[in-house]
Protein backbone atom coordinates (compact mmCIF):
# COMPACT_ATOMS: atom_id res chain seq x y z
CA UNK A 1 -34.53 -6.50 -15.23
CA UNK A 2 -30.63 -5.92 -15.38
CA UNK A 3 -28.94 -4.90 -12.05
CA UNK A 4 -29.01 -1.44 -12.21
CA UNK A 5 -25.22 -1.25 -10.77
CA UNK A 6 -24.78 -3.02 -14.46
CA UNK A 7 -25.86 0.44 -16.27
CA UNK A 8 -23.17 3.49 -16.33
CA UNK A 9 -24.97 6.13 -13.66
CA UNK A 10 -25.90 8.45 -16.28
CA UNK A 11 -28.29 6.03 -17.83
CA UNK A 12 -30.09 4.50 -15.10
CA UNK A 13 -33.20 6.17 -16.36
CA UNK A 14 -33.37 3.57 -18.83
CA UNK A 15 -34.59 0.97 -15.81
CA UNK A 16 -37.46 3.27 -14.79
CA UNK A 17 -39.70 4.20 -17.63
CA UNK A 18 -42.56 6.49 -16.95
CA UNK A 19 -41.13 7.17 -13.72
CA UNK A 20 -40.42 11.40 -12.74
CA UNK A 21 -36.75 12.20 -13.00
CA UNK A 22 -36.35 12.76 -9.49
CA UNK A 23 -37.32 9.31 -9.24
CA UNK A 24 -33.72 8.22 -10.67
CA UNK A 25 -31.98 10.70 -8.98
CA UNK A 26 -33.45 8.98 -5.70
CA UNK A 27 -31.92 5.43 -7.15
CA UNK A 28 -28.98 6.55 -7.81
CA UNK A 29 -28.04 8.60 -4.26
CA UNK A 30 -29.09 4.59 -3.51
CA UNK A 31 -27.29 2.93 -5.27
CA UNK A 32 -24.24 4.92 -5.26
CA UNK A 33 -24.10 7.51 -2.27
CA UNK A 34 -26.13 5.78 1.23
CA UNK A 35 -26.08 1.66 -0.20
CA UNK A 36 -28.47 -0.23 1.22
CA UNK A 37 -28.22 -4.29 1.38
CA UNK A 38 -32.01 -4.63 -0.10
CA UNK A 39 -34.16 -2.76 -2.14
CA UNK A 40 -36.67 -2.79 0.44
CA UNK A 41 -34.35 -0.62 2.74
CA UNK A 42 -34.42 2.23 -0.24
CA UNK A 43 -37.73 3.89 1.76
CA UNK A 44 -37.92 7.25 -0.42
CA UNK A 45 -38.59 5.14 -3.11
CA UNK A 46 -42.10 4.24 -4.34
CA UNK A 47 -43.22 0.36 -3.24
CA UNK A 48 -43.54 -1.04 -6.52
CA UNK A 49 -40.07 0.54 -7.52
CA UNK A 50 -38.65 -1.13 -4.81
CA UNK A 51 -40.82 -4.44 -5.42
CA UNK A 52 -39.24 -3.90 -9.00
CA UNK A 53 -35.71 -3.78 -7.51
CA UNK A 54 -36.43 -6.40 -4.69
CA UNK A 55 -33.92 -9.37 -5.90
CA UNK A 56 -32.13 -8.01 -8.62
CA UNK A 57 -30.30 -5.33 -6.76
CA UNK A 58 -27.01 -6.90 -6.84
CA UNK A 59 -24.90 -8.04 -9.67
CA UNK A 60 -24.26 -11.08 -7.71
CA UNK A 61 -25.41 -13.40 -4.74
CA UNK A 62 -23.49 -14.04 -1.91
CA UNK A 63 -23.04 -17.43 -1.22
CA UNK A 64 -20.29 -17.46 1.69
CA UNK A 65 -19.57 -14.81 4.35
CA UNK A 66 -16.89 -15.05 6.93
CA UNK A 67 -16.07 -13.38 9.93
CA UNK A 68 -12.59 -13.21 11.99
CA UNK A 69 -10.78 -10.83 14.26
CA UNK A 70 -13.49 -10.34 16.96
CA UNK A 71 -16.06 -9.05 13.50
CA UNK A 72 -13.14 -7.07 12.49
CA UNK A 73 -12.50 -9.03 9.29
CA UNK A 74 -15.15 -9.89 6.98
CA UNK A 75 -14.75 -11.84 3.45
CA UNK A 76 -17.60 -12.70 1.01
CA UNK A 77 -17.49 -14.80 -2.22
CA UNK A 78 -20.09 -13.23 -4.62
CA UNK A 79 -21.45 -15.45 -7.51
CA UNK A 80 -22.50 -13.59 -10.32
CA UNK A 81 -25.26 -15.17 -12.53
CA UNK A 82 -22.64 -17.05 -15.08
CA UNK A 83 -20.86 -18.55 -12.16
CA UNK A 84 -17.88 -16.44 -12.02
CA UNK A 85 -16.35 -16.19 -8.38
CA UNK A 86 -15.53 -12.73 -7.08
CA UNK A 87 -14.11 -11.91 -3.64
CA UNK A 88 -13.95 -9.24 -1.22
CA UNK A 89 -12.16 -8.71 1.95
CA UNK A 90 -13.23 -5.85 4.37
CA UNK A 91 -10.75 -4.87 7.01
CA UNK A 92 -11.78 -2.94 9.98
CA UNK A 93 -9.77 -0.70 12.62
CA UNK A 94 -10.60 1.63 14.71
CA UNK A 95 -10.16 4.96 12.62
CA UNK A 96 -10.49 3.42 8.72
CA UNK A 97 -11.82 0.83 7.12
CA UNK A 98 -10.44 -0.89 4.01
CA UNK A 99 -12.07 -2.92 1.57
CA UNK A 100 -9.65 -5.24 -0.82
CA UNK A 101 -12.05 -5.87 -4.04
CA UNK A 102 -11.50 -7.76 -7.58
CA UNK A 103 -11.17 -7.05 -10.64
CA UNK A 104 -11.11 -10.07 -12.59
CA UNK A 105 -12.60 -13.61 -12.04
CA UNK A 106 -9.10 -15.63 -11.64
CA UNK A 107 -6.37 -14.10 -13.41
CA UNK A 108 -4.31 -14.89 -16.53
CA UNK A 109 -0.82 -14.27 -15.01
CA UNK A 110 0.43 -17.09 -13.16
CA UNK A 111 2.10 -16.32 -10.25
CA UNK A 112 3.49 -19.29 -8.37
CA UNK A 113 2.45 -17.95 -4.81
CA UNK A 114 -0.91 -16.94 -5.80
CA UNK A 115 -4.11 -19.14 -5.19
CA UNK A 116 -5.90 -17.26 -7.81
CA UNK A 117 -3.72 -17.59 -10.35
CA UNK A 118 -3.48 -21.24 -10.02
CA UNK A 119 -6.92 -21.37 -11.11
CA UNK A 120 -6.85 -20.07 -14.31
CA UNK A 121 -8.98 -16.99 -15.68
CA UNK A 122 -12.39 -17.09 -16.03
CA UNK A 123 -13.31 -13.40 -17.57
CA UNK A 124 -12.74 -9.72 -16.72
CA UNK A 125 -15.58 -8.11 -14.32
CA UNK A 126 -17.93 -5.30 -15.64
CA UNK A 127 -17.22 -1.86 -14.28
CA UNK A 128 -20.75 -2.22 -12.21
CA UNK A 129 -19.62 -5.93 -10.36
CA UNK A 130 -16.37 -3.83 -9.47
CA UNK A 131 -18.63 -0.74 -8.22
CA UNK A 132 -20.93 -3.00 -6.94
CA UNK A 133 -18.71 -4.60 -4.21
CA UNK A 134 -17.50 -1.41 -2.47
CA UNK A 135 -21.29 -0.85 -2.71
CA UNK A 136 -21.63 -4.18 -0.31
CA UNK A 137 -19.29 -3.05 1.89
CA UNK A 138 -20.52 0.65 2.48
CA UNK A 139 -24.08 -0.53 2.86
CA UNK A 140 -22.63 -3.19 5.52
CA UNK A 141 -20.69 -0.92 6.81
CA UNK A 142 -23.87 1.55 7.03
CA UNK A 143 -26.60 -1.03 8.23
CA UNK A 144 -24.35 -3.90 10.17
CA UNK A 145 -21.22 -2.53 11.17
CA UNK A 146 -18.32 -3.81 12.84
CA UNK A 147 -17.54 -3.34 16.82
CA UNK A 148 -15.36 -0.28 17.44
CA UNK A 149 -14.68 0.53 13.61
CA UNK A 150 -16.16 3.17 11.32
CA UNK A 151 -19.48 3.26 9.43
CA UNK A 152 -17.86 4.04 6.08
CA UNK A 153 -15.14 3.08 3.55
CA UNK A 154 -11.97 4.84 3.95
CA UNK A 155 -9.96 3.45 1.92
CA UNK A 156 -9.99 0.67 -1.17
CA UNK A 157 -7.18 -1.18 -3.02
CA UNK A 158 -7.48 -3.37 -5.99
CA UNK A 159 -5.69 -6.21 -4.42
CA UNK A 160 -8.21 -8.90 -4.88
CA UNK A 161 -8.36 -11.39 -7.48
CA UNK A 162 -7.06 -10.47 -10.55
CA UNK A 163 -4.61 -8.12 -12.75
CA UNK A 164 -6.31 -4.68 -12.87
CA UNK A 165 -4.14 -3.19 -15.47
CA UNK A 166 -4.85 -6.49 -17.53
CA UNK A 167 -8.60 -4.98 -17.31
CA UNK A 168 -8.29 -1.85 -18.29
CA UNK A 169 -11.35 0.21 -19.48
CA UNK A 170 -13.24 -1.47 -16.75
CA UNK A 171 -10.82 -0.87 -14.29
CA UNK A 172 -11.18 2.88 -15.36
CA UNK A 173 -14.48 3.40 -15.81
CA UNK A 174 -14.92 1.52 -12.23
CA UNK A 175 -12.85 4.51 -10.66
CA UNK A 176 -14.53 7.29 -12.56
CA UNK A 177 -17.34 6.04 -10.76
CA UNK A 178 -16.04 5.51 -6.81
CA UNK A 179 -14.35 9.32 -7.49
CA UNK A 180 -17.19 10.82 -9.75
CA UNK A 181 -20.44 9.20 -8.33
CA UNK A 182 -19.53 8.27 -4.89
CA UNK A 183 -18.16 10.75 -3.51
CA UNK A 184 -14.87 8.31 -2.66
CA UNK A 185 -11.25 10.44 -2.96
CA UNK A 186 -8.89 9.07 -5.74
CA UNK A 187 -5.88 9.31 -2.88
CA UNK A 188 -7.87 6.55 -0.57
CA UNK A 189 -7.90 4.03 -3.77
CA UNK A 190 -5.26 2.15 -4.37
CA UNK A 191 -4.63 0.37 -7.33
CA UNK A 192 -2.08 -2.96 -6.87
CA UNK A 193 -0.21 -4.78 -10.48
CA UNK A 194 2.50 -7.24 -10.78
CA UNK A 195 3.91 -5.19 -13.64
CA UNK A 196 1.82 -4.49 -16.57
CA UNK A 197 4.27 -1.57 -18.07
CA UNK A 198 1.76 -0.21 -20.42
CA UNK A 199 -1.13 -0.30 -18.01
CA UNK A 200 0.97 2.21 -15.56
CA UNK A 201 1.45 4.92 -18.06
CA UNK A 202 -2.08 4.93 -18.93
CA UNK A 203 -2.92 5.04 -15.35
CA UNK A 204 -0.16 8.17 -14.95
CA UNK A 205 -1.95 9.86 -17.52
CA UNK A 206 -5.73 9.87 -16.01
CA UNK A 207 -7.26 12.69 -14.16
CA UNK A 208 -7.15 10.93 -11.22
CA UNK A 209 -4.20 10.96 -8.14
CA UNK A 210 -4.13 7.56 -7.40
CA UNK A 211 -1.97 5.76 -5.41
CA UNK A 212 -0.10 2.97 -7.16
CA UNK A 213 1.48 -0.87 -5.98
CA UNK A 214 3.76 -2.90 -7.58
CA UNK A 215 3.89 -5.98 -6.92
CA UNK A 216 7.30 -6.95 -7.25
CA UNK A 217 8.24 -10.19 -4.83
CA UNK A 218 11.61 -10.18 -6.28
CA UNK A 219 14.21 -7.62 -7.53
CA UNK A 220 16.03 -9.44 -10.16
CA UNK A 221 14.75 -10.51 -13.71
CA UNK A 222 16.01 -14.01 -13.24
CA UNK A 223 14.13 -14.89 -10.07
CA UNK A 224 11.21 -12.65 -10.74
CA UNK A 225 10.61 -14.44 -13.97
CA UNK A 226 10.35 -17.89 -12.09
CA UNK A 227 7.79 -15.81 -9.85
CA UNK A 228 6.11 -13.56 -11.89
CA UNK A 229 6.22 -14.95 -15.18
CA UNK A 230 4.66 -11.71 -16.60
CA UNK A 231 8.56 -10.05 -16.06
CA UNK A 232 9.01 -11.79 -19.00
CA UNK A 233 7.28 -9.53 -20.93
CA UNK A 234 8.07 -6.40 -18.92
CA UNK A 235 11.08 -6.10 -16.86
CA UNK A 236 12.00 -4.77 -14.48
CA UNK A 237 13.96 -2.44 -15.97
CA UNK A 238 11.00 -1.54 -17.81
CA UNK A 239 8.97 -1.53 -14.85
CA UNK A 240 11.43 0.60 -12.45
CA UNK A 241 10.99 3.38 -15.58
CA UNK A 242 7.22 2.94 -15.54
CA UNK A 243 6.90 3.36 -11.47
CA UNK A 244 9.07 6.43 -11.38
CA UNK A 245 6.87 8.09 -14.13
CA UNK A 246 4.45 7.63 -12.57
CA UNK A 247 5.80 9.02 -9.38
CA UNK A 248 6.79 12.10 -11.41
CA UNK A 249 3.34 12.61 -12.81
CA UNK A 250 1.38 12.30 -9.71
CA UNK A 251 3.75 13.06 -7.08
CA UNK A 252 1.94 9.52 -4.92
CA UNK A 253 4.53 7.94 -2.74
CA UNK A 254 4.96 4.30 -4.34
CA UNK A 255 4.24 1.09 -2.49
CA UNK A 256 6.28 -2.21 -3.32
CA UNK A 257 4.39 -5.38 -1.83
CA UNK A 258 7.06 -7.79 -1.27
CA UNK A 259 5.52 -11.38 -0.65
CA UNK A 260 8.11 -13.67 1.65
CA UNK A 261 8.79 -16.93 0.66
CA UNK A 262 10.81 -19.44 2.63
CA UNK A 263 14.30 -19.53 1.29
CA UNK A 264 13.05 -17.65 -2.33
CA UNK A 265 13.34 -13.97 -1.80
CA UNK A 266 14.23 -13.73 1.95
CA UNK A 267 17.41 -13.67 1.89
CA UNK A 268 20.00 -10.55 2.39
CA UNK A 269 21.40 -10.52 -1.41
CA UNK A 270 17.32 -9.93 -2.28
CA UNK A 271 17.56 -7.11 0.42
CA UNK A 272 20.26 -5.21 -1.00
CA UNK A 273 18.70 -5.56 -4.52
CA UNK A 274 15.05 -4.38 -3.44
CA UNK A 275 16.94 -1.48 -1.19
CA UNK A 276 17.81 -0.45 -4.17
CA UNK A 277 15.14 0.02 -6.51
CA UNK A 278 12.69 0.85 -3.30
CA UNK A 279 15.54 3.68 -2.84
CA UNK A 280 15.59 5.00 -6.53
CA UNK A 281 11.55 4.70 -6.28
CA UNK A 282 11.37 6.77 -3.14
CA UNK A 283 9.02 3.56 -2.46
CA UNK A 284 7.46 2.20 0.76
CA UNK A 285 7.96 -1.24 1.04
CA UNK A 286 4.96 -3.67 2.55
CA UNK A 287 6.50 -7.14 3.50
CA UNK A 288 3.45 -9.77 3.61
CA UNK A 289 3.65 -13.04 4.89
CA UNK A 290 2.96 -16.00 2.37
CA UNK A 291 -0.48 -17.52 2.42
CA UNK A 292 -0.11 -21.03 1.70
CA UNK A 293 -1.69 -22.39 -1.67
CA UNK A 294 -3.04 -25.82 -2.50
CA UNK A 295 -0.68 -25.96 -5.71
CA UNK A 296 2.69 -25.53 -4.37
CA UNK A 297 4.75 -26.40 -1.66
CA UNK A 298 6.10 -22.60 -1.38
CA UNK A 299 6.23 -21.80 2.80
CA UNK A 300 5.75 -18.08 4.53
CA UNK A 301 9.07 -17.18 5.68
CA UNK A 302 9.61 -17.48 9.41
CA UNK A 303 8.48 -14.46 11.11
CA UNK A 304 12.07 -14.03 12.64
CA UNK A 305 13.50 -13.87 9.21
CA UNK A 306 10.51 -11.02 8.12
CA UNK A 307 11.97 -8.83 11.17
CA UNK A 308 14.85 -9.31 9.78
CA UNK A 309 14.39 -8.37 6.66
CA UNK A 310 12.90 -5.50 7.45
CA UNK A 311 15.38 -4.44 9.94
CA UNK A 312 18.23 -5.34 6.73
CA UNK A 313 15.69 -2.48 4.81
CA UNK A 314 15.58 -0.08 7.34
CA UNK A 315 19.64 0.06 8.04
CA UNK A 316 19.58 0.60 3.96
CA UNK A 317 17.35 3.80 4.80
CA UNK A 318 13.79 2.05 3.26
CA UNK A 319 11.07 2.68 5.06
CA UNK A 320 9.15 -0.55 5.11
CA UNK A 321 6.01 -2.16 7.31
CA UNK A 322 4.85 -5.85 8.27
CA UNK A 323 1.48 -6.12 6.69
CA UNK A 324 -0.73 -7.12 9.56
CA UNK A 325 -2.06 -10.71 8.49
CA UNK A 326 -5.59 -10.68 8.83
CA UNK A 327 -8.20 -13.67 8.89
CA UNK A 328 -5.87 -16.01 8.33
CA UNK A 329 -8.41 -17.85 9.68
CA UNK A 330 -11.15 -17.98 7.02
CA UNK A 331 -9.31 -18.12 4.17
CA UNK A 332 -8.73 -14.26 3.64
CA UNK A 333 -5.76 -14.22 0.74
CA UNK A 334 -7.51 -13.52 -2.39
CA UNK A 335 -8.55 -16.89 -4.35
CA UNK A 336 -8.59 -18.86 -0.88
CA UNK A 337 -12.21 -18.99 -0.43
CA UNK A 338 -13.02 -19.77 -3.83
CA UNK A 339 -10.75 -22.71 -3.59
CA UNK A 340 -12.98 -23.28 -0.16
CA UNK A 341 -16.08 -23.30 -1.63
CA UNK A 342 -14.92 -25.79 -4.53
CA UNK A 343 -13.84 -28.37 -1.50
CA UNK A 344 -17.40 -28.23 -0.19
CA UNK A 345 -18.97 -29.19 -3.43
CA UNK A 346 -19.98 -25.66 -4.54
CA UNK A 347 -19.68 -24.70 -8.08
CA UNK A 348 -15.77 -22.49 -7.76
């Protein structure tokens, strides 16, 4: 049987044959409103519906699971049947809970700071392995927990591996269903790109109000270009024109994510460049500390330097924050644990 998160909602009667509607009504508040980790767990179903279900639940496996900040931080690299690697990182506080999925297995674009791009692109992921990972993390969240946090997503961001406007349709129809079928608010998802121009105004022109990221990591063509080789294509004139339509159309305060790199784009001409556009934008800027990679020699600034950057922004009238770097410890920057699981001999 397919993994029912595999079949649009709608059609999920197409996995229970002979079975009273109600019946698939039942699966799909499962699947899609209270997740549960196994099939077994789904107790208004019937036993041989769940015996049916038992093992082909998920889209994927999980073959590693990591823990850090006191339980606070959890990351899991799903394998799906074909062998592509998909991560997720759940992030736990006390009032919210945010889960950083994937939308593509490696990615295409090539960023020099980025483990997952360094890897190459394997294929795009179906709406339902998208859907299915905030699934995970609810029915974690519902059955496990973490100390002190909540039971429930509050928030998601496409921030994981991958280009999500480089995945389009999927992308979409994976929203439609978080808004539509879970329940989840289009203003708690968050969808993150390096710059795809085209991808934005389709995204400003969906029902949906939600919040947009560029990526931008630097704020001039010619250094951006040796970053994000994608500016090529789109820059960031282009891209400035794109963000503040979409600002217009939604009326979503902009983020920037702004990656520091040692001696790259730390420095105070980069400041007064990014104060600008973040200014134009009306933009929030997010200053994240690199995560090393195994293919370049590219260092995190030193955190001295990242206060002062942000200190540069806020004289400049930006408001900005220092993304709080969590689970450094187990490998949490998307691509890391993939490139984990390859050094222990697993298939990555």
């Amino acid at each position: 049987m397919t993994p029912p998160y595999l079949h649009p909602p709608e059609e999920l009667g197409d996995l229970l044959t002979g079975e009273p509607s109600y019946r698939v009504d039942q699966l799909r508040d499962w699947l899609y409103k209270t997740p549960a980790l196994s099939a077994q767990d789904m107790t208004s179903l019937p036993g041989h519906v769940r015996q049916m279900l038992e093992g082909r639940l998920w889209p994927f496996t999980v073959e590693m699971e990591q823990s850090a900040d006191g339980g606070m931080t959890r990351k899991w690299l799903f394998r799906a049947p074909d062998g592509a690697a998909i991560e997720a990182v759940l992030m736990g506080y006390p009032r919210r809970a945010t889960l950083c999925i994937s939308s593509q297995a490696g990615c295409a674009l090539g960023c020099t700071f980025c483990a997952t791009g360094q890897f190459g692109f394997e294929r795009n992921l179906e709406p339902g392995e998208i859907v299915a990972q905030v699934a995970y993390a609810q029915a974690f969240l519902r059955q496990i927990g973490m100390p002190g946090g909540p039971d429930h997503l509050t928030n998601v961001v496409f921030m994981g591996m991958g280009e999500p406007l480089a995945n389009y349709e999927r992308v979409r129809e994976a929203i439609r269903r978080m808004i539509e079928v879970m329940g989840l608010s289009a203003r708690s998802l968050t969808v993150s790109t390096v710059g795809i121009v085209p991808g934005i105004r389709r995204l400003a022109a969906e029902p949906w109000p939600v919040s947009l990221a560029i990526s931008l990591h630097a704020a001039d063509d010619e250094l951006r270009t040796t970053l994000v080789p994608i500016n090529k294509r789109y820059p960031l004139k282009d891209l400035e024109a794109a963000a503040a339509e979409y600002f217009r159309m939604k009326r979503r305060r902009l983020s920037i994510e702004w990656t520091m790199i040692d001696g790259v784009n730390d420095t105070s001409e980069q400041v007064g460049k990014l104060a600008a556009i973040a200014t134009r934008l009306r933009a929030h800027v997010n200053l994240i500390a690199l995560n090393p990679t195994p293919l370049t020699d590219q260092k995190a600034s030193h955190p001295a330097r990242v206060k002062g950057f942000a200190a540069e922004l806020r004289q400049r009238g930006v408001n900005v924050t220092i993304r709080d770097t969590r689970g450094r410890d187990i490998d949490a920057a998307c691509g890391q644990l993939r490139v984990l699981a390859g050094k222990r001999g697993l298939k990555a």
